[in-house]
PDB file of N, CA and C in Angstrom:
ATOM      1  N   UNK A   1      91.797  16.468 -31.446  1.00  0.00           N
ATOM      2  CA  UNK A   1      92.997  16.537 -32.238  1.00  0.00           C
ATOM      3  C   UNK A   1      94.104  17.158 -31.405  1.00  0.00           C
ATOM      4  N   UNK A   2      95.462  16.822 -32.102  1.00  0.00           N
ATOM      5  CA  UNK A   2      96.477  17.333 -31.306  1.00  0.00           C
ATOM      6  C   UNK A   2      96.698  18.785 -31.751  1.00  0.00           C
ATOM      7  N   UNK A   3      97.313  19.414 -30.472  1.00  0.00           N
ATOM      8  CA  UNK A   3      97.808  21.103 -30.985  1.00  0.00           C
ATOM      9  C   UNK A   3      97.904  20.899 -32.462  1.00  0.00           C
ATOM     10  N   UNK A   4      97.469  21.777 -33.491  1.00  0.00           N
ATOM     11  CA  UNK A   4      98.173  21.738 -34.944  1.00  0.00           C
ATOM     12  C   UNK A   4      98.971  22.871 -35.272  1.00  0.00           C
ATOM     13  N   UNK A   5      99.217  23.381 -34.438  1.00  0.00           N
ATOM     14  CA  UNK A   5     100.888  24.670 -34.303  1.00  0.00           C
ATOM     15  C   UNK A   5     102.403  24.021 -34.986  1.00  0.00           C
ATOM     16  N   UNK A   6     102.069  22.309 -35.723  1.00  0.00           N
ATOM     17  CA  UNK A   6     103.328  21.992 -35.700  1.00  0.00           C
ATOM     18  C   UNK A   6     104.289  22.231 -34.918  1.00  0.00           C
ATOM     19  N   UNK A   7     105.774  22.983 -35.173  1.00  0.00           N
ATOM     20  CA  UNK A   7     107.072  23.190 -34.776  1.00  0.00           C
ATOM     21  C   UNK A   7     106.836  23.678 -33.721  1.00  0.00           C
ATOM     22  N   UNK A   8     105.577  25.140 -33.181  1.00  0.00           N
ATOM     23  CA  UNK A   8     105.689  25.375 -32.435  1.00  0.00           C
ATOM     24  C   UNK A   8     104.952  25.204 -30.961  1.00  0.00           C
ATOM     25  N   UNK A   9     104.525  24.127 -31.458  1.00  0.00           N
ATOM     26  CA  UNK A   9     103.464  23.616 -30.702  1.00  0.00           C
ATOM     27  C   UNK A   9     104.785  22.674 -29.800  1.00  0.00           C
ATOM     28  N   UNK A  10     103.844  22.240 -28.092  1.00  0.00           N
ATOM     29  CA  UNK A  10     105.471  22.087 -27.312  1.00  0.00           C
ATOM     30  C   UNK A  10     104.614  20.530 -26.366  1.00  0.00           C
ATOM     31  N   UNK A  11     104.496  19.814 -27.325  1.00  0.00           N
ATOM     32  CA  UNK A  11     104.066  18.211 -26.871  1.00  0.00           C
ATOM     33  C   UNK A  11     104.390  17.871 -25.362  1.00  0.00           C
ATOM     34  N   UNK A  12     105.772  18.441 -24.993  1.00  0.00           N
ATOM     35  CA  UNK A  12     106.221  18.017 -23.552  1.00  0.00           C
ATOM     36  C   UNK A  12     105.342  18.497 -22.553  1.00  0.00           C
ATOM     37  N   UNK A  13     104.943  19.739 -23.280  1.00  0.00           N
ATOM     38  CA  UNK A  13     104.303  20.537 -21.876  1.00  0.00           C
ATOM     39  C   UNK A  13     102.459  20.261 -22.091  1.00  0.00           C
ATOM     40  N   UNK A  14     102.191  19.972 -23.118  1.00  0.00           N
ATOM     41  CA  UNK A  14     100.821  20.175 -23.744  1.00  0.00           C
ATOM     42  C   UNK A  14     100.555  18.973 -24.086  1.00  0.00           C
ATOM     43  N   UNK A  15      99.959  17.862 -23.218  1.00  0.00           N
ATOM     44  CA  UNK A  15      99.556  16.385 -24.120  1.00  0.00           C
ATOM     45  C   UNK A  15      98.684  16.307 -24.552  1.00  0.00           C
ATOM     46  N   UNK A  16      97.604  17.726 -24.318  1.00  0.00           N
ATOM     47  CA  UNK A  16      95.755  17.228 -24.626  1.00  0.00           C
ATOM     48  C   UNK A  16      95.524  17.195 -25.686  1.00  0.00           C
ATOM     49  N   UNK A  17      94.214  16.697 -26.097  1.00  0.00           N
ATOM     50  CA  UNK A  17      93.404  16.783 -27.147  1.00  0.00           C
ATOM     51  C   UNK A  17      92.666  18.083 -27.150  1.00  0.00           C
ATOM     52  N   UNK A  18      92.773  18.452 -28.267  1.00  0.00           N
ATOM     53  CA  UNK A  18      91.411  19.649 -28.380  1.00  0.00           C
ATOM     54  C   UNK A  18      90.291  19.470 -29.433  1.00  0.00           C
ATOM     55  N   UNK A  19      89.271  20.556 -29.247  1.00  0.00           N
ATOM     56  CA  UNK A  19      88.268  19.808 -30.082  1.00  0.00           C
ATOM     57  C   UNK A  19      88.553  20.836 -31.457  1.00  0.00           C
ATOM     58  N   UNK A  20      88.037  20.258 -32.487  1.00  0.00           N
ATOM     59  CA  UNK A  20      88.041  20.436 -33.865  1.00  0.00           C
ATOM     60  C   UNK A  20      86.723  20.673 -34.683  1.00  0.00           C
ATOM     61  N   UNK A  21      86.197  21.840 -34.918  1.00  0.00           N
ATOM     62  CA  UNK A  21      85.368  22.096 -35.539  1.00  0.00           C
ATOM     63  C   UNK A  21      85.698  22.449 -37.477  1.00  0.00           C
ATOM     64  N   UNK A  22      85.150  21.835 -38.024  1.00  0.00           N
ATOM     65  CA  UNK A  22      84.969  22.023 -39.340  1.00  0.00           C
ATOM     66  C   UNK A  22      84.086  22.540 -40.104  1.00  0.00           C
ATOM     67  N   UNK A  23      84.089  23.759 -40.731  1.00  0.00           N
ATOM     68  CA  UNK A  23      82.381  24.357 -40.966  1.00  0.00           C
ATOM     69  C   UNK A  23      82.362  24.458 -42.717  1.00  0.00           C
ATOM     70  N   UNK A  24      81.545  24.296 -43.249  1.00  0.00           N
ATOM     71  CA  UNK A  24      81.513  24.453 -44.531  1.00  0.00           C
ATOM     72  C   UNK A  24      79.719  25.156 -44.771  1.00  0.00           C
ATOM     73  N   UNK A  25      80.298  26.611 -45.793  1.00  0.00           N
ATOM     74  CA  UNK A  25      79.427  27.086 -46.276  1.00  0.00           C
ATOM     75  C   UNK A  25      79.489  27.994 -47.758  1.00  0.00           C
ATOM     76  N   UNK A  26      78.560  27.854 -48.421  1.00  0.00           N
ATOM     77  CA  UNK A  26      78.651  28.515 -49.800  1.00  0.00           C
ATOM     78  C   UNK A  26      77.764  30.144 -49.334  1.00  0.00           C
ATOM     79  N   UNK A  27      78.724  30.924 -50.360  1.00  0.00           N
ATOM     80  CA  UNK A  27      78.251  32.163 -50.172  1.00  0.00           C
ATOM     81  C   UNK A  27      78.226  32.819 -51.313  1.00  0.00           C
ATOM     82  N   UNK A  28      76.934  33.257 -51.601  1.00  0.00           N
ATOM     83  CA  UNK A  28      76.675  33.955 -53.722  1.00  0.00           C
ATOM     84  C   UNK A  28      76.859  35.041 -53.467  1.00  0.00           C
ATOM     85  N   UNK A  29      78.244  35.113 -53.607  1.00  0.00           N
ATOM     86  CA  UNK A  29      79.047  36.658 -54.210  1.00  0.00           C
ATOM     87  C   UNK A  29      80.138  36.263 -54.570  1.00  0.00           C
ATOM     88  N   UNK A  30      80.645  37.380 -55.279  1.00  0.00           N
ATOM     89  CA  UNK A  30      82.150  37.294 -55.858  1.00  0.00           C
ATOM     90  C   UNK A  30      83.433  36.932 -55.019  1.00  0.00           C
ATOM     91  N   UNK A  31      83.738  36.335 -54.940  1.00  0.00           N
ATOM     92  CA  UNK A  31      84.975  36.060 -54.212  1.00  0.00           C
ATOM     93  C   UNK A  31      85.704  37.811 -53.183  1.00  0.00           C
ATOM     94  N   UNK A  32      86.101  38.602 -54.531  1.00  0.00           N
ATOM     95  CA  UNK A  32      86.286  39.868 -53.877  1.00  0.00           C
ATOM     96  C   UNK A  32      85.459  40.497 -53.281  1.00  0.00           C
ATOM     97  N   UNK A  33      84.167  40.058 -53.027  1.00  0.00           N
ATOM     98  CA  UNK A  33      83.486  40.766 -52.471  1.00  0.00           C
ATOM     99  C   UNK A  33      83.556  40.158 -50.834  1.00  0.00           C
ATOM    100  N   UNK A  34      83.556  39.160 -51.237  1.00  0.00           N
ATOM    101  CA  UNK A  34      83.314  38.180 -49.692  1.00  0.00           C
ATOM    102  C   UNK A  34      84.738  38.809 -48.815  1.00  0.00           C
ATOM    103  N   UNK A  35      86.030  38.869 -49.750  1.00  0.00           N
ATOM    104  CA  UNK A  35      86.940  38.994 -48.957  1.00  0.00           C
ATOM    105  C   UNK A  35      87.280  40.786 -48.261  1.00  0.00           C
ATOM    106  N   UNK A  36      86.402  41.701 -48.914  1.00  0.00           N
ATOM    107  CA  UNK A  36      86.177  43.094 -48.631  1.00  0.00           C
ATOM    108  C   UNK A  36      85.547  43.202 -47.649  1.00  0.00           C
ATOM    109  N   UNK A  37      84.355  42.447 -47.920  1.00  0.00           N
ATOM    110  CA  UNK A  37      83.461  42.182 -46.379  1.00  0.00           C
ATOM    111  C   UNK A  37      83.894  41.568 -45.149  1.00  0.00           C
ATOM    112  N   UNK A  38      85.055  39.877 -44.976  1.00  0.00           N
ATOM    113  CA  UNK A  38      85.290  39.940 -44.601  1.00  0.00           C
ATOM    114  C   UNK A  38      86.278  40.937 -43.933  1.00  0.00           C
ATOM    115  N   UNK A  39      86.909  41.621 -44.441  1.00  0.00           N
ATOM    116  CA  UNK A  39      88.586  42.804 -43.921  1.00  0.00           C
ATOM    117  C   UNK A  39      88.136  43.633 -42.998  1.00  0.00           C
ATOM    118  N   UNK A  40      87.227  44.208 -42.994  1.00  0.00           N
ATOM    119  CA  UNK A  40      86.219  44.921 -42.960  1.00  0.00           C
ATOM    120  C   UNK A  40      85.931  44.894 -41.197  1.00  0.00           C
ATOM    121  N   UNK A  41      86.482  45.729 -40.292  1.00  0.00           N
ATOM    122  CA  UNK A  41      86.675  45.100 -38.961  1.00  0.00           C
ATOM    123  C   UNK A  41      85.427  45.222 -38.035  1.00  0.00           C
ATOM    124  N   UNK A  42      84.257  46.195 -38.589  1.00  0.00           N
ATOM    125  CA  UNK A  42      83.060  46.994 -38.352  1.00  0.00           C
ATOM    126  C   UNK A  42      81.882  45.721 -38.540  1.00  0.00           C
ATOM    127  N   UNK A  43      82.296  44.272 -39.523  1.00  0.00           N
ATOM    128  CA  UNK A  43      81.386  43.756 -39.951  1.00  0.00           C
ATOM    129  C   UNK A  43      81.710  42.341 -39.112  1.00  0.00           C
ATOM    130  N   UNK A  44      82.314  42.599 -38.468  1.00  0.00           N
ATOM    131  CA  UNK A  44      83.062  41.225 -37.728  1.00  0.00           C
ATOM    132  C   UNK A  44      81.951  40.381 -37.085  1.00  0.00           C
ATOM    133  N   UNK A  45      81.001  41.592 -35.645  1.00  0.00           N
ATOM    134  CA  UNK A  45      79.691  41.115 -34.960  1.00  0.00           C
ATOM    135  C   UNK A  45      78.639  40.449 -35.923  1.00  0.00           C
ATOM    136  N   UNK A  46      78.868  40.425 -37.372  1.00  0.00           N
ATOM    137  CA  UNK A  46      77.291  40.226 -37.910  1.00  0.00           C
ATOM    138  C   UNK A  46      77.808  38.877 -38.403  1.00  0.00           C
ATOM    139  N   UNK A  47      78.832  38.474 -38.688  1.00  0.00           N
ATOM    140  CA  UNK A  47      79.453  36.983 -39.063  1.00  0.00           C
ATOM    141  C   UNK A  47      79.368  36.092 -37.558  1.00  0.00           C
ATOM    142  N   UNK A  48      79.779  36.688 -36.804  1.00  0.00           N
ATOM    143  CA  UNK A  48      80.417  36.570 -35.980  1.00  0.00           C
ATOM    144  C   UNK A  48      79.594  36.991 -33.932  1.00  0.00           C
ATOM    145  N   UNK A  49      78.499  36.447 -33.752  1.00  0.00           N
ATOM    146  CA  UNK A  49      77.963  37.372 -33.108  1.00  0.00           C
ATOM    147  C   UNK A  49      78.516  36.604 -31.656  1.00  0.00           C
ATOM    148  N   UNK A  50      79.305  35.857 -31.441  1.00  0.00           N
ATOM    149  CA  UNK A  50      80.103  35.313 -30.411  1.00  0.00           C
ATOM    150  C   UNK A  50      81.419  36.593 -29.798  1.00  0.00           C
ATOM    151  N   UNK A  51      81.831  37.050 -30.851  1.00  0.00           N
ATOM    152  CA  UNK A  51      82.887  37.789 -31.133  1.00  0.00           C
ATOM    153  C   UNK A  51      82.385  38.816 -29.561  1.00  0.00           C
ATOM    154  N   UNK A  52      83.206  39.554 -28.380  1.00  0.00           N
ATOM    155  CA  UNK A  52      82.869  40.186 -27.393  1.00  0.00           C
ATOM    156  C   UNK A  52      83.968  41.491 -27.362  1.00  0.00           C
ATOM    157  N   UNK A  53      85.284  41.352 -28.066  1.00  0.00           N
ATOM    158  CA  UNK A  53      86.187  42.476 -28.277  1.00  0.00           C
ATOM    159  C   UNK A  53      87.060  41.917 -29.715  1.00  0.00           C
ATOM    160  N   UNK A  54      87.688  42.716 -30.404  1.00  0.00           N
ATOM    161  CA  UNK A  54      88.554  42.703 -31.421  1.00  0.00           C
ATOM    162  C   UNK A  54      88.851  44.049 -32.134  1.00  0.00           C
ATOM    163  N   UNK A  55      90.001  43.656 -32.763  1.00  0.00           N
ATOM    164  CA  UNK A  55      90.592  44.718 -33.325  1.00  0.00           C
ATOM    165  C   UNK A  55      91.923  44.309 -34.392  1.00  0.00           C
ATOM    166  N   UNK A  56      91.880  45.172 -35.429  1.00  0.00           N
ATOM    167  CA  UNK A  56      92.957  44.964 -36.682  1.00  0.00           C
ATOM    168  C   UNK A  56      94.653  45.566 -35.837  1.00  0.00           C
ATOM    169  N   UNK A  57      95.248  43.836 -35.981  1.00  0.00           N
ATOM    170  CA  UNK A  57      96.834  44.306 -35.058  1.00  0.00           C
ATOM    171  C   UNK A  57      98.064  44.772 -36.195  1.00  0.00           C
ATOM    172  N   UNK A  58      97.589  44.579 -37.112  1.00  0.00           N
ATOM    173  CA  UNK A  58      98.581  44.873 -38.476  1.00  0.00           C
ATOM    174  C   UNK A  58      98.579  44.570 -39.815  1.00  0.00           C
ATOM    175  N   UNK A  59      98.011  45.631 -41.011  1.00  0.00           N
ATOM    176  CA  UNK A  59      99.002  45.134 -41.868  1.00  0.00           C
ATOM    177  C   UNK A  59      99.846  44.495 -42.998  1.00  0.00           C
ATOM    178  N   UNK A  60      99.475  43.568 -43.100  1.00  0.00           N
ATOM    179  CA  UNK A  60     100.809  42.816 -43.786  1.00  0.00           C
ATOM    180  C   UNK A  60     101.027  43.178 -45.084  1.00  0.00           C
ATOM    181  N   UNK A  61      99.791  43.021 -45.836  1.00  0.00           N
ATOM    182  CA  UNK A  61     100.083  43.728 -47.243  1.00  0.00           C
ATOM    183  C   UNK A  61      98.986  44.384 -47.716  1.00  0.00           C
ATOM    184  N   UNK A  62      98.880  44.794 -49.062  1.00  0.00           N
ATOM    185  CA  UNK A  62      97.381  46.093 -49.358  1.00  0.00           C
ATOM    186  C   UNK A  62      95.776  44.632 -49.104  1.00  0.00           C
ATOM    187  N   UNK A  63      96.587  43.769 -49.168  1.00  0.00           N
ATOM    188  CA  UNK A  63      95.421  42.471 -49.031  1.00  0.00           C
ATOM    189  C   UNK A  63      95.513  41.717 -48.028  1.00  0.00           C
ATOM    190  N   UNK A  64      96.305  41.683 -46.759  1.00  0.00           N
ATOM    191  CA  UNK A  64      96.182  40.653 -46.086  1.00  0.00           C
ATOM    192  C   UNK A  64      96.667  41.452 -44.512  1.00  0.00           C
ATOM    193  N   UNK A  65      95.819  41.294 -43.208  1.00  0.00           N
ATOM    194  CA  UNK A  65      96.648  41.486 -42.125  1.00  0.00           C
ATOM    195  C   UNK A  65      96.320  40.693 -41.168  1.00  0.00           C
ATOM    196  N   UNK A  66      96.568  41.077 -40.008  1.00  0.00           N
ATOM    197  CA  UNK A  66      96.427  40.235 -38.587  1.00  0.00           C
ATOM    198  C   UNK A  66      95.437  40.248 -37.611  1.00  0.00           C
ATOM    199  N   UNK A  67      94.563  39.772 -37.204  1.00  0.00           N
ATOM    200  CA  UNK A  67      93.135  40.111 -36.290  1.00  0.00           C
ATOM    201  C   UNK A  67      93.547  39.445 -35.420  1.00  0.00           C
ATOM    202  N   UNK A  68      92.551  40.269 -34.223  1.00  0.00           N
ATOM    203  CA  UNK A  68      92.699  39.479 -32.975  1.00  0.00           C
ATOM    204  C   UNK A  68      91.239  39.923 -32.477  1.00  0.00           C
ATOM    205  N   UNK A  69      90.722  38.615 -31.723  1.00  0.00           N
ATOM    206  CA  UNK A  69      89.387  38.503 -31.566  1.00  0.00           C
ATOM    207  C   UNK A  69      89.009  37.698 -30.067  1.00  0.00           C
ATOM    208  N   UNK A  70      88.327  38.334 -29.155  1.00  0.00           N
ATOM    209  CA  UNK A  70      88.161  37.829 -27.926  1.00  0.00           C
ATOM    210  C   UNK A  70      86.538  36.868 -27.589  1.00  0.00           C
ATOM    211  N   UNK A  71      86.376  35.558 -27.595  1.00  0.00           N
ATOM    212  CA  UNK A  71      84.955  34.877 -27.642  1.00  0.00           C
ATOM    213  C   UNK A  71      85.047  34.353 -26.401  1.00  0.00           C
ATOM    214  N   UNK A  72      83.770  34.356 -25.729  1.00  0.00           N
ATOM    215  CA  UNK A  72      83.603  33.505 -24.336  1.00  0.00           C
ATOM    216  C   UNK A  72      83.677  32.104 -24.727  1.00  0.00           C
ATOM    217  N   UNK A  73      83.880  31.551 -23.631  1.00  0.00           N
ATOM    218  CA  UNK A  73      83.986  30.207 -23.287  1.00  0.00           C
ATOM    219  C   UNK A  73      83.042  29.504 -24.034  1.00  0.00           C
ATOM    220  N   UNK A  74      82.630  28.589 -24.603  1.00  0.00           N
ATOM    221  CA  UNK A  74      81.849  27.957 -25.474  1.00  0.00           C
ATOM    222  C   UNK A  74      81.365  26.385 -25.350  1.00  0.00           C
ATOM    223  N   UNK A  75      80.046  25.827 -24.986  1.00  0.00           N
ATOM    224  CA  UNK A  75      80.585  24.336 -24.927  1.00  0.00           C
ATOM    225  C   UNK A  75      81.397  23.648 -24.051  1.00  0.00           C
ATOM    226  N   UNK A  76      82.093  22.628 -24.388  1.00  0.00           N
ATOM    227  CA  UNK A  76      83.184  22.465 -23.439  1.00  0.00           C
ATOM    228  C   UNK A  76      85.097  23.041 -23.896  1.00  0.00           C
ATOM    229  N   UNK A  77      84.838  24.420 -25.119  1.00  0.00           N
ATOM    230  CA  UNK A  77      86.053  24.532 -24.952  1.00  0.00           C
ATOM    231  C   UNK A  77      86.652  25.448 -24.122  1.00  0.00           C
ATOM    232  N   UNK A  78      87.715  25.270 -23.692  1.00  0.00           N
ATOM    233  CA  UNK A  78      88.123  26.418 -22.378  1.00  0.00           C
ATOM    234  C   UNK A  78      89.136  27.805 -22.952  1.00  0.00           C
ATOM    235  N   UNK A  79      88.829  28.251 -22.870  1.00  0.00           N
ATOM    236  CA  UNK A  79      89.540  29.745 -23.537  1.00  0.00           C
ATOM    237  C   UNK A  79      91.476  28.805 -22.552  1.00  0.00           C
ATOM    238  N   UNK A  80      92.671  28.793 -23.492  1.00  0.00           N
ATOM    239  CA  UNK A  80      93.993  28.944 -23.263  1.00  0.00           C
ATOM    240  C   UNK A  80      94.375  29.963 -22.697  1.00  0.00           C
ATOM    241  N   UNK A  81      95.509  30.429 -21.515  1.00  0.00           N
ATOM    242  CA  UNK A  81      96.080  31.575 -21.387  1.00  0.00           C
ATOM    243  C   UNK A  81      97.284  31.361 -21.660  1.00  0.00           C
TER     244      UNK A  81
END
């Protein structure tokens, strides 16, 4: 698939394709619970055991902020700089 950054995505400079993973899974708990667990920056490795550095960058409201998360190379996708 193409960049999906829309507007800020920059076609001139970037023609590739990238790959597209789609995952679907059901999980028996409450909605608020799933989303506590996910926030939760301590529980990141056990979802997540690819995950090699991260950390909460901000914020935004009493329910929602910004993560940033560092994964090795995978397959054939190539980590962007």
């Amino acid at each position: 698939m193409k960049d999906s950054r829309g507007k800020y995505a920059n076609p001139d400079a970037d023609d590739q394709e990238y790959p597209c993973l789609k995952i679907f899974a059901t999980i028996d708990a409450p909605m608020e619970d799933v989303c506590e667990y996910l926030s939760q920056e301590s529980h990141m490795g056990e979802y997540n055991d690819l995950v090699v550095a991260h950390r909460d960058l901000e914020d935004i409201t009493p329910h929602s902020k910004i993560c940033w998360s560092l994964c090795p190379q995978i397959l054939f996708i190539k980590v962007s700089s």
